[in-house]
C-alpha atoms as a PDB file:
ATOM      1  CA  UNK A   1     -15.740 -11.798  -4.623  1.00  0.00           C
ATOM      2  CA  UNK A   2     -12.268 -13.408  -4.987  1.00  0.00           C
ATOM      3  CA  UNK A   3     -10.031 -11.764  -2.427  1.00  0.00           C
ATOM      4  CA  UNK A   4      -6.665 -11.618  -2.323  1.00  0.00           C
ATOM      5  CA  UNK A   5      -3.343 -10.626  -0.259  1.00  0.00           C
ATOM      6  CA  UNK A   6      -0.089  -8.216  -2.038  1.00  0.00           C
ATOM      7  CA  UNK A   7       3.341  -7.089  -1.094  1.00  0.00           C
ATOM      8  CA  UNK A   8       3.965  -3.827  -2.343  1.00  0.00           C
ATOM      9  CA  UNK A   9       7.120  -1.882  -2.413  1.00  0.00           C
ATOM     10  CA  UNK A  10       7.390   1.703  -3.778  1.00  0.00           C
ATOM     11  CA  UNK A  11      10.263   3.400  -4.906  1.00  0.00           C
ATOM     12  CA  UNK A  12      10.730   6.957  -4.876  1.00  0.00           C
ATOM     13  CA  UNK A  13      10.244  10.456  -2.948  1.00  0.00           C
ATOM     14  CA  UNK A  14       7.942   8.462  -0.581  1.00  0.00           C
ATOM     15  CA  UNK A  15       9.077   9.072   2.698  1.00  0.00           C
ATOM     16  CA  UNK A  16       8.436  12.181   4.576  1.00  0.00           C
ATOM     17  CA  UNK A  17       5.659  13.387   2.661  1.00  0.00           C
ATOM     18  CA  UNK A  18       2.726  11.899   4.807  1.00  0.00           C
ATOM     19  CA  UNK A  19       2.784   8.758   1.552  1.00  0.00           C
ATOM     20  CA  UNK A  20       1.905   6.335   4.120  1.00  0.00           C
ATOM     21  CA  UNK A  21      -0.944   8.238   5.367  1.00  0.00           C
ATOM     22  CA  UNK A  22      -2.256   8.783   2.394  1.00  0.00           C
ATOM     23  CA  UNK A  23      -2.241   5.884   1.292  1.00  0.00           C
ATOM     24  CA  UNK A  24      -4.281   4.160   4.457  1.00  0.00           C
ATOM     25  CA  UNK A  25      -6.626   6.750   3.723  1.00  0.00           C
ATOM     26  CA  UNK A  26      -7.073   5.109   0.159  1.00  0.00           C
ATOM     27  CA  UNK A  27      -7.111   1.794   1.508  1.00  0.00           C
ATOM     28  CA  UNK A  28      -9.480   2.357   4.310  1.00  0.00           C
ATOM     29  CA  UNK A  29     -11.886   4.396   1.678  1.00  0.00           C
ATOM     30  CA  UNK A  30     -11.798   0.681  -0.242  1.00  0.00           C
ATOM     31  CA  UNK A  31     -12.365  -1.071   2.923  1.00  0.00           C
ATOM     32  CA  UNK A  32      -9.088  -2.918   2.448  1.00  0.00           C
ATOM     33  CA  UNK A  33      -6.861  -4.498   5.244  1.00  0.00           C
ATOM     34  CA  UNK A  34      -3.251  -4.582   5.603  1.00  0.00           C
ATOM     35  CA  UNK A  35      -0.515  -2.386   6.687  1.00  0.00           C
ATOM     36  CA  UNK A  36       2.595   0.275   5.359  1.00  0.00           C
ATOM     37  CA  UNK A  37       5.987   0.758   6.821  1.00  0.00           C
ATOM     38  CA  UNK A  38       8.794   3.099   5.804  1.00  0.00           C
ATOM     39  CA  UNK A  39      12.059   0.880   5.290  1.00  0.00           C
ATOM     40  CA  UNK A  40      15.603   1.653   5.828  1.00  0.00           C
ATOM     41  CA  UNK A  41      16.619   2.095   1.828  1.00  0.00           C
ATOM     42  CA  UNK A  42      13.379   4.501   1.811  1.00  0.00           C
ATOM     43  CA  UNK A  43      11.504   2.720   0.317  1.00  0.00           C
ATOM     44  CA  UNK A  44       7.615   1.832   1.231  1.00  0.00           C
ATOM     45  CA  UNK A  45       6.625  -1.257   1.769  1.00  0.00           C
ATOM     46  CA  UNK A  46       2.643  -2.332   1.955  1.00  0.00           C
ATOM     47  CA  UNK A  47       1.053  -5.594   2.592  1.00  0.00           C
ATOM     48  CA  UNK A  48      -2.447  -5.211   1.513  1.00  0.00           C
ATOM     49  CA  UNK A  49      -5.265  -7.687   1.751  1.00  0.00           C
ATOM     50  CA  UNK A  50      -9.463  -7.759  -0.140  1.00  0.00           C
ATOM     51  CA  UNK A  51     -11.425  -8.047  -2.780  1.00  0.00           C
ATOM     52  CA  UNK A  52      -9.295  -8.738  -5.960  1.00  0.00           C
ATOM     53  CA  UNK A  53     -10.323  -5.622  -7.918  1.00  0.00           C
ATOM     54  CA  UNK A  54     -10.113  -3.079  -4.810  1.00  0.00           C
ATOM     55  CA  UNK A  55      -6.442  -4.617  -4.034  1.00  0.00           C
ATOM     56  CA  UNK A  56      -5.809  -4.381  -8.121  1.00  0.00           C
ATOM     57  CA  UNK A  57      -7.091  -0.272  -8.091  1.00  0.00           C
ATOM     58  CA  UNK A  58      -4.923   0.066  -4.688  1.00  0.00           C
ATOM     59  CA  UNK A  59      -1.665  -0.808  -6.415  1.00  0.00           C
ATOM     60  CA  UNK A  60      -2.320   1.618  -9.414  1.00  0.00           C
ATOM     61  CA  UNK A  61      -3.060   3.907  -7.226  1.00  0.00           C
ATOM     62  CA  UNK A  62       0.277   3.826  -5.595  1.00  0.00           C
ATOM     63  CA  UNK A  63       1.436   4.318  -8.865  1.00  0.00           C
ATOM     64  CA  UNK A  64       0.632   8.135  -8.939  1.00  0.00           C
ATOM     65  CA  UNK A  65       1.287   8.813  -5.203  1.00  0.00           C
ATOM     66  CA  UNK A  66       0.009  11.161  -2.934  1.00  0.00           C
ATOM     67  CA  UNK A  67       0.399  14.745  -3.929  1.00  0.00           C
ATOM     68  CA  UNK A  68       3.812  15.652  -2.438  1.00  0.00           C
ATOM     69  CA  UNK A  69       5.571  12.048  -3.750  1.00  0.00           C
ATOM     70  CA  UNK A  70       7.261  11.249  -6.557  1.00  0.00           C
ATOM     71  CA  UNK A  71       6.804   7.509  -7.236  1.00  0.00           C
ATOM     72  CA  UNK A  72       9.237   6.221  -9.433  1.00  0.00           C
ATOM     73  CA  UNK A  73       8.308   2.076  -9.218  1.00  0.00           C
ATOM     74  CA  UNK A  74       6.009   0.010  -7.267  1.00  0.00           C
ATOM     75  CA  UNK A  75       6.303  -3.524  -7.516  1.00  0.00           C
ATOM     76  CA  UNK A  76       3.275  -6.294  -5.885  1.00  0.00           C
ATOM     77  CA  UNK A  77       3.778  -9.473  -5.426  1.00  0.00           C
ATOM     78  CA  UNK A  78       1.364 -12.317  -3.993  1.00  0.00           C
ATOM     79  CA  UNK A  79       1.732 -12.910  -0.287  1.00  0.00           C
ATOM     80  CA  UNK A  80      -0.129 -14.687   2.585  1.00  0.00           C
ATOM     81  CA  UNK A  81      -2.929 -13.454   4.302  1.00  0.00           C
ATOM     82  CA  UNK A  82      -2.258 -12.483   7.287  1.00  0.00           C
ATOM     83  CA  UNK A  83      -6.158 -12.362   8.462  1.00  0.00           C
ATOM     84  CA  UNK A  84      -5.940  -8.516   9.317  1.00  0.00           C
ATOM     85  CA  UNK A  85      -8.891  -5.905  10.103  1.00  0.00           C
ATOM     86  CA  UNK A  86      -8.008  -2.681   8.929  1.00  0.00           C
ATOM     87  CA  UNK A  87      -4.871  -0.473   7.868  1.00  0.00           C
ATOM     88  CA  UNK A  88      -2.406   0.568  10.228  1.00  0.00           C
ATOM     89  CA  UNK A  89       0.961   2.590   9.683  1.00  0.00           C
ATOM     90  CA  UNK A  90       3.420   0.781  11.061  1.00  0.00           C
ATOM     91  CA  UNK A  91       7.213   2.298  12.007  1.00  0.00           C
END
């Protein structure tokens, strides 16, 4: 198992329609650490940490959203590990 760490941000009708929640729910299900913030353009913004593939099927995930979003880009990029145990929403 190769794991790895991503920055994600998302783009889109993601705020306000429980996105981040949803999307801890995913990770959690993949037993994936990390964390997901609203930011102040309203954007999303995810740092999520695992198993290479898991991380890989959480991004495309993000891709289609949570039923009430409309996700118009997400964007990953490598990061640091930040040693984390399990997914929090953050403010």
């Amino acid at each position: 198992m190769t794991a790895i760490a991503r920055l994600v941000r998302v783009t889109g009708h993601v705020q306000g329609v429980f996105f981040r929640a949803w999307a801890r729910s995913q990770a959690e299900r993949l037993g994936l650490n990390g964390w997901i913030r609203n930011c102040a353009d309203g954007s999303v913004e995810a740092h999520v940490e695992g198993d290479e593939a898991k991380v890989r099927w959480f991004v495309d995930v993000l891709n289609e959203g949570s039923p009430n979003a409309r996700v118009d880009h997400v964007r990953a990029a490598d990061a640091e590990f930040e040693g984390l145990n399990g997914f929090e929403v953050r403010r």
